[in-house]
C-alpha atoms as a PDB file:
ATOM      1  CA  UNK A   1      17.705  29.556 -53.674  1.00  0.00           C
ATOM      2  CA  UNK A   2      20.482  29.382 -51.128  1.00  0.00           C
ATOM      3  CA  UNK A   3      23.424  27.211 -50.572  1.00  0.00           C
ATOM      4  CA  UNK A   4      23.557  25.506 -47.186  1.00  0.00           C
ATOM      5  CA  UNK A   5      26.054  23.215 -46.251  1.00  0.00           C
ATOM      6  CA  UNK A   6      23.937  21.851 -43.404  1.00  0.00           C
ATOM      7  CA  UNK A   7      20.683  21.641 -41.938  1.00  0.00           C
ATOM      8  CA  UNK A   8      22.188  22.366 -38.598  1.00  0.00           C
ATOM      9  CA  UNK A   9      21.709  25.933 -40.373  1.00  0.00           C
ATOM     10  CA  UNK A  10      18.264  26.119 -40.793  1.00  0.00           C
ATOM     11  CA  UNK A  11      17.118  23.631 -38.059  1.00  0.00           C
ATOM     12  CA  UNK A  12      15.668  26.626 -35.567  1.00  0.00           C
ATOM     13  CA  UNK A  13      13.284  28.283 -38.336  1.00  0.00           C
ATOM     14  CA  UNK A  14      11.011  24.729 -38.798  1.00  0.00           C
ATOM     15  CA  UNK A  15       8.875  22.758 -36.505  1.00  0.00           C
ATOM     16  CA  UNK A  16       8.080  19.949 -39.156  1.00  0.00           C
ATOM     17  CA  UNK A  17      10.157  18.158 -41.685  1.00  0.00           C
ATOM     18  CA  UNK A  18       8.590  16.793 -44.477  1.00  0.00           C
ATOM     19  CA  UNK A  19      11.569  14.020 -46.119  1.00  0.00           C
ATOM     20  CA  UNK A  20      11.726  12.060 -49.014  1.00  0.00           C
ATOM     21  CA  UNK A  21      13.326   8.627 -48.810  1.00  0.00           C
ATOM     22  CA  UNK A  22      15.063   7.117 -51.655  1.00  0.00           C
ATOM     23  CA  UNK A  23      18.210   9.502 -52.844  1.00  0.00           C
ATOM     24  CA  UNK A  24      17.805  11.627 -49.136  1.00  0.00           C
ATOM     25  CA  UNK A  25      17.336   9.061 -46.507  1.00  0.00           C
ATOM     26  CA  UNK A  26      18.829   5.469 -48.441  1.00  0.00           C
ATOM     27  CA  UNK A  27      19.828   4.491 -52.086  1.00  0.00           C
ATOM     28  CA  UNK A  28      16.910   1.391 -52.019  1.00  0.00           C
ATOM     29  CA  UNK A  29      19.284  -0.804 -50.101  1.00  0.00           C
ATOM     30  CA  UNK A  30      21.595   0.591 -47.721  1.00  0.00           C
ATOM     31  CA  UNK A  31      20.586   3.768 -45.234  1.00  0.00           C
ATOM     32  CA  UNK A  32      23.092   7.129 -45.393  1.00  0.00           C
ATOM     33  CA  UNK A  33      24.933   7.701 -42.363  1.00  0.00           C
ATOM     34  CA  UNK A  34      24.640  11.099 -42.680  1.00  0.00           C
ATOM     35  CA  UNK A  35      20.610  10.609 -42.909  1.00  0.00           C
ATOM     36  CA  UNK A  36      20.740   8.364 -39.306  1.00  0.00           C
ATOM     37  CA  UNK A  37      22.780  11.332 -37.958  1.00  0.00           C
ATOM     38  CA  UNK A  38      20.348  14.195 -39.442  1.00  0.00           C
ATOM     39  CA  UNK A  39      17.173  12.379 -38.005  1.00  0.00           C
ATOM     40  CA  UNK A  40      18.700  11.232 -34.418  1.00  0.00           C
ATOM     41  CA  UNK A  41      19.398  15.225 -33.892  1.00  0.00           C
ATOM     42  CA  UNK A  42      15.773  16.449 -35.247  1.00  0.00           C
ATOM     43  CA  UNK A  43      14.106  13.860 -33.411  1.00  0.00           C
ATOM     44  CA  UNK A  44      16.701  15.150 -30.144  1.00  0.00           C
ATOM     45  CA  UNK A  45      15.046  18.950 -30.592  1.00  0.00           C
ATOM     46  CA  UNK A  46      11.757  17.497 -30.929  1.00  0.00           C
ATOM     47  CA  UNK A  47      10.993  17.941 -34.272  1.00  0.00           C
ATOM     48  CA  UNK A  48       7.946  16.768 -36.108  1.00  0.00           C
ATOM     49  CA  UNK A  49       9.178  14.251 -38.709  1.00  0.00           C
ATOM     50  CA  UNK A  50       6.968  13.008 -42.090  1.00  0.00           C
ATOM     51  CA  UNK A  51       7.569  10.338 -44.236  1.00  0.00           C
ATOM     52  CA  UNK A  52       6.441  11.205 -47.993  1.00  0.00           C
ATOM     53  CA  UNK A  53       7.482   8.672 -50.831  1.00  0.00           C
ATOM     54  CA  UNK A  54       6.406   8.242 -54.231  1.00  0.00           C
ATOM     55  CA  UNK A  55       6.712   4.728 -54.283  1.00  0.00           C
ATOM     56  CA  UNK A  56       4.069   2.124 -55.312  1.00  0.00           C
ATOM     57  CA  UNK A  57       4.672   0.257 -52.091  1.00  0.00           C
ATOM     58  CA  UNK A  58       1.687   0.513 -49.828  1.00  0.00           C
ATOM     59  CA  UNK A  59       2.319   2.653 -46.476  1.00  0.00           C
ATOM     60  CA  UNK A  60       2.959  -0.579 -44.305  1.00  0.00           C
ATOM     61  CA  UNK A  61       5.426  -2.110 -46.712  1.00  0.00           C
ATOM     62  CA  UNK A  62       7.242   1.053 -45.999  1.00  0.00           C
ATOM     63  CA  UNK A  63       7.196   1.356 -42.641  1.00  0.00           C
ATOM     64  CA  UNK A  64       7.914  -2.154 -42.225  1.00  0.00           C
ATOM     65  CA  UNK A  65      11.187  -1.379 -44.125  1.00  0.00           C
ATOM     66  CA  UNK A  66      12.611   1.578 -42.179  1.00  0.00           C
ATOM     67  CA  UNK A  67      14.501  -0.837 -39.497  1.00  0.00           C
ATOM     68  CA  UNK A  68      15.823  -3.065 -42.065  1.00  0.00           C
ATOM     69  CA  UNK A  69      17.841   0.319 -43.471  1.00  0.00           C
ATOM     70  CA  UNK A  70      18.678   1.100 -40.326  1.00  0.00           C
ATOM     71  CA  UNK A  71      16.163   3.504 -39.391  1.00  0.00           C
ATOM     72  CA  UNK A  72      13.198   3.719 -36.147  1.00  0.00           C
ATOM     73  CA  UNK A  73      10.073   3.571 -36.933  1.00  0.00           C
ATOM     74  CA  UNK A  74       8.967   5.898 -34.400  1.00  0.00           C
ATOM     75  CA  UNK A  75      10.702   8.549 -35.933  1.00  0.00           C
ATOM     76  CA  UNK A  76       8.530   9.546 -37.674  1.00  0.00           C
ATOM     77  CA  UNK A  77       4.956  10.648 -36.778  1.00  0.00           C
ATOM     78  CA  UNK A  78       3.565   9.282 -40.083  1.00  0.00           C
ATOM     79  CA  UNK A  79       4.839   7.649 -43.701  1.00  0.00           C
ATOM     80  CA  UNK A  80       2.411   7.584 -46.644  1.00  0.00           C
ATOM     81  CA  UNK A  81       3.121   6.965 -49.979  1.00  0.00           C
ATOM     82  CA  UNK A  82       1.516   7.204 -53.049  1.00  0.00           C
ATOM     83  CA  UNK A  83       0.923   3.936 -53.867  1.00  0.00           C
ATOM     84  CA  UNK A  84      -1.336   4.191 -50.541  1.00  0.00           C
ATOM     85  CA  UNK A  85      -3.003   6.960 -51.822  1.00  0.00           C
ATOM     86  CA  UNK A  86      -3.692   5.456 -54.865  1.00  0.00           C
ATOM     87  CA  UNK A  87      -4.890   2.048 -53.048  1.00  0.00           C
ATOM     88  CA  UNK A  88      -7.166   3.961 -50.575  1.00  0.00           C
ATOM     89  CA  UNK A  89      -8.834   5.706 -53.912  1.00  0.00           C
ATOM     90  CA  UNK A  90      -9.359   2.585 -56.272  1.00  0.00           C
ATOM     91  CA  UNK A  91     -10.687   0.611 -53.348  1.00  0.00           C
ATOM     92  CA  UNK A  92     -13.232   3.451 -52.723  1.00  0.00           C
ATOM     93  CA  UNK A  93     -14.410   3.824 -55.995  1.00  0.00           C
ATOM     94  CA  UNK A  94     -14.927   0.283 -57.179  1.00  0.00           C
ATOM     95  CA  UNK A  95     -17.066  -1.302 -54.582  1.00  0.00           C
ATOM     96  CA  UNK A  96     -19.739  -2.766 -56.772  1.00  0.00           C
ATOM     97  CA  UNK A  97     -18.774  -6.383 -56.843  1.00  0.00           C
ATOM     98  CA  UNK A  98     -21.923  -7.198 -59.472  1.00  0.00           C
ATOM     99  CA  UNK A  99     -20.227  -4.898 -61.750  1.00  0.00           C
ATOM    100  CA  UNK A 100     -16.168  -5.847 -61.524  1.00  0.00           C
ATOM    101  CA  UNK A 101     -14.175  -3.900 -63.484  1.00  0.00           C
ATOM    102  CA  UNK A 102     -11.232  -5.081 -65.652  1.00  0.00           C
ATOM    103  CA  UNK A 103      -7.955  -3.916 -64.481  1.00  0.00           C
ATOM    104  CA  UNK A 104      -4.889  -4.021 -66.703  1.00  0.00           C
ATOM    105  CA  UNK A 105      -2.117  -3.977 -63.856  1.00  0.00           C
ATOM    106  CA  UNK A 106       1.770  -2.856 -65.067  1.00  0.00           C
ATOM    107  CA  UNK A 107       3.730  -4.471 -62.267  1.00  0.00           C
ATOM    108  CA  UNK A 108       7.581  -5.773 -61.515  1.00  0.00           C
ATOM    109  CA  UNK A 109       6.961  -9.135 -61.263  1.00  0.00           C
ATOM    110  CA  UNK A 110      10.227  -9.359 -59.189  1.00  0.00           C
ATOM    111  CA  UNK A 111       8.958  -6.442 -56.831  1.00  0.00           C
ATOM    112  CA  UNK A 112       7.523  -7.520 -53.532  1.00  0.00           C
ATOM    113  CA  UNK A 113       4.952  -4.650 -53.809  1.00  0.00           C
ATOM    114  CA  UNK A 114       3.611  -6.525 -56.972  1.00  0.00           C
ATOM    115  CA  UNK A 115       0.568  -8.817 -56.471  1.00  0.00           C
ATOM    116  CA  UNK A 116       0.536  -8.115 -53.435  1.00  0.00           C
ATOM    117  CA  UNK A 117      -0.943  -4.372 -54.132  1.00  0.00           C
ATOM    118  CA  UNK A 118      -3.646  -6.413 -55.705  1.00  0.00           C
ATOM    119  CA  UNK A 119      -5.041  -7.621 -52.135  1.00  0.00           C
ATOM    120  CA  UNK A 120      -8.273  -6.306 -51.061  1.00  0.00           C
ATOM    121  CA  UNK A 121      -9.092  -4.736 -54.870  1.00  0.00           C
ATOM    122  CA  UNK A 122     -12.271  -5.236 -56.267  1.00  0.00           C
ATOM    123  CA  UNK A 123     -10.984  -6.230 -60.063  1.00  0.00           C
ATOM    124  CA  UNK A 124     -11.469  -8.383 -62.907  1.00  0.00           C
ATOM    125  CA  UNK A 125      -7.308  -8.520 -63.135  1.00  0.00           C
ATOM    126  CA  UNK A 126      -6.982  -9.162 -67.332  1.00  0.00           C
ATOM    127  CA  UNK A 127      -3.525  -9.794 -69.121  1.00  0.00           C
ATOM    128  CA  UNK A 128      -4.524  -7.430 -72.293  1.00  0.00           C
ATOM    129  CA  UNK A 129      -5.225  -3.845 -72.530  1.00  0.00           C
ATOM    130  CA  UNK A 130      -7.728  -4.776 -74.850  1.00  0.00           C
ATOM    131  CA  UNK A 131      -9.668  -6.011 -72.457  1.00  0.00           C
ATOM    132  CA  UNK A 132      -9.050  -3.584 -70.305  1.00  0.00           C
ATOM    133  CA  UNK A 133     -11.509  -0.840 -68.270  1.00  0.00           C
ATOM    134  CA  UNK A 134      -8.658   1.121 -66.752  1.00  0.00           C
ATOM    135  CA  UNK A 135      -4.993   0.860 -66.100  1.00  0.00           C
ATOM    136  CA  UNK A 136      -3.133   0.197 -62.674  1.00  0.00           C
ATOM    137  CA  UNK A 137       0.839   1.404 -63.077  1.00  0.00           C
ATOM    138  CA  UNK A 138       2.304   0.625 -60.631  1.00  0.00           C
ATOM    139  CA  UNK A 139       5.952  -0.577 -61.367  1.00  0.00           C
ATOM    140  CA  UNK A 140       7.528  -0.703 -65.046  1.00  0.00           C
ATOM    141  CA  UNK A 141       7.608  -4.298 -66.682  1.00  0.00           C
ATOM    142  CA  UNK A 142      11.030  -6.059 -66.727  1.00  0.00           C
ATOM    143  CA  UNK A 143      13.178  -5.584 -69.337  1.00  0.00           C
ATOM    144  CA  UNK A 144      11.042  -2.827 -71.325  1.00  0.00           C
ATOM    145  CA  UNK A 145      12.012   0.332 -72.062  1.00  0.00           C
ATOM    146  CA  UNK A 146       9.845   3.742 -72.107  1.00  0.00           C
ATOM    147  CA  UNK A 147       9.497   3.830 -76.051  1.00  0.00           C
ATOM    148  CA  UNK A 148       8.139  -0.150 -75.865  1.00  0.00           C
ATOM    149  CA  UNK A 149       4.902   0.855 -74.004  1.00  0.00           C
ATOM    150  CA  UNK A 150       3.895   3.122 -76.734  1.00  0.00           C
ATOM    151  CA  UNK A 151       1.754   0.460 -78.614  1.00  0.00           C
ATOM    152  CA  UNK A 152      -0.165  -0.240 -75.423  1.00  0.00           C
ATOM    153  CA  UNK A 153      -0.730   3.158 -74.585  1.00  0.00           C
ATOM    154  CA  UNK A 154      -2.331   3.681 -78.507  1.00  0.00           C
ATOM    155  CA  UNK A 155      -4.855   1.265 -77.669  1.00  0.00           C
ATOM    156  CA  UNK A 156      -5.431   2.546 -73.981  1.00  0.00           C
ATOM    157  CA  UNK A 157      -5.388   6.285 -75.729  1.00  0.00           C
ATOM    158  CA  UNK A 158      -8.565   5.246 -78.200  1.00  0.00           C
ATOM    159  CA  UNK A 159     -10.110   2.851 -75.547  1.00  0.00           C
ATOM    160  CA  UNK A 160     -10.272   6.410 -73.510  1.00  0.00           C
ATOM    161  CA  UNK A 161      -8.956   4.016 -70.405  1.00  0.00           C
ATOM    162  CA  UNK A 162      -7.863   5.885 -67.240  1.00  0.00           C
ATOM    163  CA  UNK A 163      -4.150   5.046 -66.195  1.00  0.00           C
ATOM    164  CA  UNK A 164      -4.146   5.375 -62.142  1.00  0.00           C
ATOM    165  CA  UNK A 165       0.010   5.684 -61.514  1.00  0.00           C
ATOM    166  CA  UNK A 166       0.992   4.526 -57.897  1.00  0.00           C
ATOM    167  CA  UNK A 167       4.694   5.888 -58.958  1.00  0.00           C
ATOM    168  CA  UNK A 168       4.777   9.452 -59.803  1.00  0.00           C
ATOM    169  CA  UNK A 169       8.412   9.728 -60.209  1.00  0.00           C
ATOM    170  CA  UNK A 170       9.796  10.440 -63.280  1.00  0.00           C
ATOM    171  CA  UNK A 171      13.430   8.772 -62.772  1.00  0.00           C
ATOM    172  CA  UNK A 172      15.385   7.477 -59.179  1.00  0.00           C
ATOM    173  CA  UNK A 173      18.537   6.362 -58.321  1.00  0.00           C
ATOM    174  CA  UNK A 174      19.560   2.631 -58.607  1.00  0.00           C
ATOM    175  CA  UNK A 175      21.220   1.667 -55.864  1.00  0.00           C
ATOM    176  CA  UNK A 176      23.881  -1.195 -57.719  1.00  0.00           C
ATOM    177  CA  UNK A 177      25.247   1.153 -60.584  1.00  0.00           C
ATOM    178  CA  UNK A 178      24.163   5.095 -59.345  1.00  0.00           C
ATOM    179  CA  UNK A 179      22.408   5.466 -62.413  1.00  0.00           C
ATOM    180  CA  UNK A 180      19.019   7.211 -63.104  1.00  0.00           C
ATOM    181  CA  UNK A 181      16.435   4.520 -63.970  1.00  0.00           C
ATOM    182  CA  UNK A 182      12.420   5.648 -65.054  1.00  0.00           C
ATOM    183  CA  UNK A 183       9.960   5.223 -63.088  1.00  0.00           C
ATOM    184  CA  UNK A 184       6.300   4.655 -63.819  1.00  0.00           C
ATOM    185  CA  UNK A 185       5.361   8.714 -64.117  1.00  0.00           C
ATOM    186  CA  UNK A 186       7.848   8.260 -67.362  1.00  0.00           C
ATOM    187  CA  UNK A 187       5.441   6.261 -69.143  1.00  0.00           C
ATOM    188  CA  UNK A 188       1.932   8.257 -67.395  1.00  0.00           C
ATOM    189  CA  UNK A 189       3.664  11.443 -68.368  1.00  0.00           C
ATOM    190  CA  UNK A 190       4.074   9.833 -72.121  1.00  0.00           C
ATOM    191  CA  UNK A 191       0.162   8.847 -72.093  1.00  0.00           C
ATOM    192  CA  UNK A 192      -0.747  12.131 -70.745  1.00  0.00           C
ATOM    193  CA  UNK A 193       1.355  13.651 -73.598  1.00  0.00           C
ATOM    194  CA  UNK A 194      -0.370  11.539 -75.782  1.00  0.00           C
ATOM    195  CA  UNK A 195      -3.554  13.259 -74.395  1.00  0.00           C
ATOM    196  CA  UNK A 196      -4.430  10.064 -71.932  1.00  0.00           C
ATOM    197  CA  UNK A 197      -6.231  10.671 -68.370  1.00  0.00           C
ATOM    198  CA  UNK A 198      -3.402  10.338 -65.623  1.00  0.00           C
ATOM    199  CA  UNK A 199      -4.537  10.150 -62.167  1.00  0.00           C
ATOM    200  CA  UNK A 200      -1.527  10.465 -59.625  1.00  0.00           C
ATOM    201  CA  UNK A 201      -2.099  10.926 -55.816  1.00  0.00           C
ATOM    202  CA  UNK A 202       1.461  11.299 -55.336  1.00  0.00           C
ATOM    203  CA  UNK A 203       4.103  14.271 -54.610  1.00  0.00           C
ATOM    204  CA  UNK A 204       3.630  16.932 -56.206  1.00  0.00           C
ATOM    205  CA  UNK A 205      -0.028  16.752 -55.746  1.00  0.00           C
ATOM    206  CA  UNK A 206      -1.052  18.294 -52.383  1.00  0.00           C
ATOM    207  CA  UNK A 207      -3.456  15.630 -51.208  1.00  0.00           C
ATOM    208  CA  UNK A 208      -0.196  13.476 -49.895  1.00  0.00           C
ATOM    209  CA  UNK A 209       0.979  16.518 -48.328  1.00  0.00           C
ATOM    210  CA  UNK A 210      -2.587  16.958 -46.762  1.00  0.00           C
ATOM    211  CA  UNK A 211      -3.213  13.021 -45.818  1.00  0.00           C
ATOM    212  CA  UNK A 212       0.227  13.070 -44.162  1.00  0.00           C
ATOM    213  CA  UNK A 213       0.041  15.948 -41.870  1.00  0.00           C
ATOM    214  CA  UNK A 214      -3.531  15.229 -40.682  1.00  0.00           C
ATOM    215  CA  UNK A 215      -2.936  14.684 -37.731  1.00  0.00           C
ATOM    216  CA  UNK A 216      -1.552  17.899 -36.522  1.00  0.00           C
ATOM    217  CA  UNK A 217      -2.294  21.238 -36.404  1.00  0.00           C
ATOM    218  CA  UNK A 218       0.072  21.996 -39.265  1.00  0.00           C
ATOM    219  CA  UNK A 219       1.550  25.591 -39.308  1.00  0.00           C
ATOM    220  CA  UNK A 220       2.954  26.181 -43.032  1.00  0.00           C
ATOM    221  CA  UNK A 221       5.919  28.751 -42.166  1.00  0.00           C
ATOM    222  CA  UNK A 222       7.174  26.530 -39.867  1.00  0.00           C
ATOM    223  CA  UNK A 223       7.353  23.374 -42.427  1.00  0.00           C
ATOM    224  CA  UNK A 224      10.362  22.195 -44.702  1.00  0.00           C
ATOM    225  CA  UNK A 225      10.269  19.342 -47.270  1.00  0.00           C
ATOM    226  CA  UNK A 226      13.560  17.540 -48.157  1.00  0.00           C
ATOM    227  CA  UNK A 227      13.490  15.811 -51.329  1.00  0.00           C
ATOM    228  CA  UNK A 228      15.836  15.295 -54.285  1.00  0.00           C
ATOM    229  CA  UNK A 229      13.466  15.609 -57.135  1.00  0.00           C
ATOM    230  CA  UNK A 230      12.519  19.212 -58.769  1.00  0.00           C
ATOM    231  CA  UNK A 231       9.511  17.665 -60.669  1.00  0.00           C
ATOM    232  CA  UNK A 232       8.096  16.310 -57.360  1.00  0.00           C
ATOM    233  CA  UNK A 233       9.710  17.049 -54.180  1.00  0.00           C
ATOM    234  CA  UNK A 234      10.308  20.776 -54.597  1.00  0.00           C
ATOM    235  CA  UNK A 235       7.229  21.541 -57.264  1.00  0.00           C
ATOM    236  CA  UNK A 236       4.996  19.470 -54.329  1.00  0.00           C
ATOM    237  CA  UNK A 237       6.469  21.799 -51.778  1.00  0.00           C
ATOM    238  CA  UNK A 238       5.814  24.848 -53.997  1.00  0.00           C
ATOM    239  CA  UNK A 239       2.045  23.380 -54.575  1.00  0.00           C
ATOM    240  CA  UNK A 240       1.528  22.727 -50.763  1.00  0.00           C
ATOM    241  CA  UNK A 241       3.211  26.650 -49.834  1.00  0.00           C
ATOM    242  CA  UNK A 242       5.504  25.821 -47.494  1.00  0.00           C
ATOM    243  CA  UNK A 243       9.760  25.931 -48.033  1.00  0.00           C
ATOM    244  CA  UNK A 244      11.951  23.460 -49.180  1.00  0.00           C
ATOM    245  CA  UNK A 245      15.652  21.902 -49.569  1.00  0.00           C
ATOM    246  CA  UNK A 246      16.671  20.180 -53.044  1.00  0.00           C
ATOM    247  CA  UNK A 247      19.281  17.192 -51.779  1.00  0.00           C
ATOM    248  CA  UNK A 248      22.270  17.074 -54.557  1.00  0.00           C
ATOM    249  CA  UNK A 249      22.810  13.364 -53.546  1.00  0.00           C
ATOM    250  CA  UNK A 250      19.803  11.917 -55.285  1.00  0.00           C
ATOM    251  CA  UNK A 251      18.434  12.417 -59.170  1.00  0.00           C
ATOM    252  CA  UNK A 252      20.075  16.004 -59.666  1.00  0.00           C
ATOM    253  CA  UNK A 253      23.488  16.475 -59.225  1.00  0.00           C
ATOM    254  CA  UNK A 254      24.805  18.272 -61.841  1.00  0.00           C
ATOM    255  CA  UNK A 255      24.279  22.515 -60.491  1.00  0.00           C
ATOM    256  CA  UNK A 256      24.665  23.659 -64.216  1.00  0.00           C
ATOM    257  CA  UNK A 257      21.559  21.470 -64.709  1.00  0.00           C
ATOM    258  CA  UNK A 258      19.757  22.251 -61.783  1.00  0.00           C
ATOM    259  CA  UNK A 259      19.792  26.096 -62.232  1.00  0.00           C
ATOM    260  CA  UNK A 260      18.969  25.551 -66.390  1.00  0.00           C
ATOM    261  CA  UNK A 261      15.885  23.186 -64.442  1.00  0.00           C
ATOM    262  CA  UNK A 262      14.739  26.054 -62.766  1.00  0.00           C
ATOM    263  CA  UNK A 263      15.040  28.739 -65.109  1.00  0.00           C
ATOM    264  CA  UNK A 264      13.000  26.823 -67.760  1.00  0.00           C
ATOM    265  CA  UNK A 265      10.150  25.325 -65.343  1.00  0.00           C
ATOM    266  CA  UNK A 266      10.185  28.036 -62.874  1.00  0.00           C
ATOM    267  CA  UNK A 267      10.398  25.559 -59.951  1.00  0.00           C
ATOM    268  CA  UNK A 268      12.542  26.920 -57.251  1.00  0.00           C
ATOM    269  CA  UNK A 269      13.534  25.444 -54.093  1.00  0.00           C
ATOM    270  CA  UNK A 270      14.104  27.848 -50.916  1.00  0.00           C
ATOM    271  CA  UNK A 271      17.756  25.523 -50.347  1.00  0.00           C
ATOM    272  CA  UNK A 272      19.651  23.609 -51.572  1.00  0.00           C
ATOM    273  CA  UNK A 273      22.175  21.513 -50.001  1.00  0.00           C
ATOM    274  CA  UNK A 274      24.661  18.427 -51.035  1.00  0.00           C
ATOM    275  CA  UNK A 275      23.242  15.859 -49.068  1.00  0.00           C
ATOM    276  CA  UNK A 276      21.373  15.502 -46.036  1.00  0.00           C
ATOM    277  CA  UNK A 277      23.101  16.184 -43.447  1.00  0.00           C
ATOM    278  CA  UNK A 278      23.979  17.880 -40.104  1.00  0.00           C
END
């Protein structure tokens, strides 16, 4: 791992930047300077730019967002998220409409990406787990706490009901108070723990990485990923085999912590740099 203080430093060894929105490019509300500044000079040297976010939103929703932080949408050559991923797969593999299954949907009822993830799904949606045939996690409930989903992750655990999470993230950065918060992989990494079926489409799994990139003729020595997570950004960029940068701005900030990361999961990032910038 090596210290860089920009990207201006490594800029001439890549062709294709793979970045990670929320603690790289924005905090959820407001855009980074620094990120408008980093983007306006890759996109200047013609660099191939990706959008890969574990967020529940659908790809759209996402895309549709980038002005309103202050970013061009035609940056970027493509954005997917997970939540896509996870959309595109459940609406594949529940077609049979004389057979509905029942979906048990975990959802921020204050999140625009709520009931609206629900359009063009083929489901029974039921408010029990009980009742339940598999599990859609998509955002955590309001006003719950990891440790309060453990009752309906007993039942889902003997029910042998498959959780499909939209969010792989473990933690992110809230925007109002710079705090950590969970994310939905908290509570699928609990059920998996717990020896549940977890299906995640999501960074680190290479399929995003894949999907995303699709549409070129991808060379892997000449790719980067930028991302602020360990668990996801970097172990997705170790999965996929190409290099990356871990961003100190987002979820890790702490180096003491970061190196004691790596040491005891043996996930290593090729940089690793304060924030993203030029």
């Amino acid at each position: 791992m090596k210290k860089i203080n920009s990207i201006e430093e490594i800029i001439n060894d890549y062709d294709n930047f793979i970045i990670d929105q929320w603690g790289v490019m924005h905090d959820g509300t407001f855009g980074y300077d620094h990120a408008f500044n980093s983007i306006n000079i890759l996109n200047s040297k013609n660099k191939n730019l990706f959008i890969i976010s574990n967020s529940s939103k659908r790809s759209k929703t996402s895309i549709d967002r980038l002005p309103k932080l202050g970013f061009k949408k035609n940056s970027f050559l493509n954005t997917v998220t997970s939540g896509e991923m996870i959309w595109q797969l459940l609406k594949k593999k529940y077609l049979d409409d004389k057979n509905k299954k029942n979906c048990f949907h975990i959802f921020d009822e204050q999140k625009e990406d709520g009931l609206n993830f629900r359009d063009g799904l083929n489901f029974n949606f039921v408010e029990k787990v009980e009742e339940a045939d598999l599990i859609l996690a998509c955002t955590p409930f309001i006003n719950l706490q990891p440790i309060d989903y453990i009752p309906l992750l007993e039942v889902a655990y003997k029910k042998e009901i498959i959780m499909y999470c939209a969010n792989p993230d473990f933690e992110t950065v809230e925007s109002k108070s710079n705090n950590n918060v969970f994310c939905m992989g908290t509570i699928g990494e609990i059920y998996k723990k717990m020896g549940g079926n977890v299906i995640i489409k999501g960074k680190p799994d290479v399929s995003i990485y894949a999907e995303t990139t699709n549409k070129i003729n991808l060379e892997k020595e000449r790719t980067l990923a930028i991302g602020d997570s360990l668990f996801h950004d970097i172990q997705g960029a170790n999965n996929f085999e190409i290099d990356s940068i871990l961003v100190k701005s987002g979820i890790h900030k702490d180096l003491n912590k970061i190196n004691n990361l790596i040491k005891n999961h043996q996930i290593s990032p090729t940089y690793i740099i304060d924030k993203f910038s030029i």
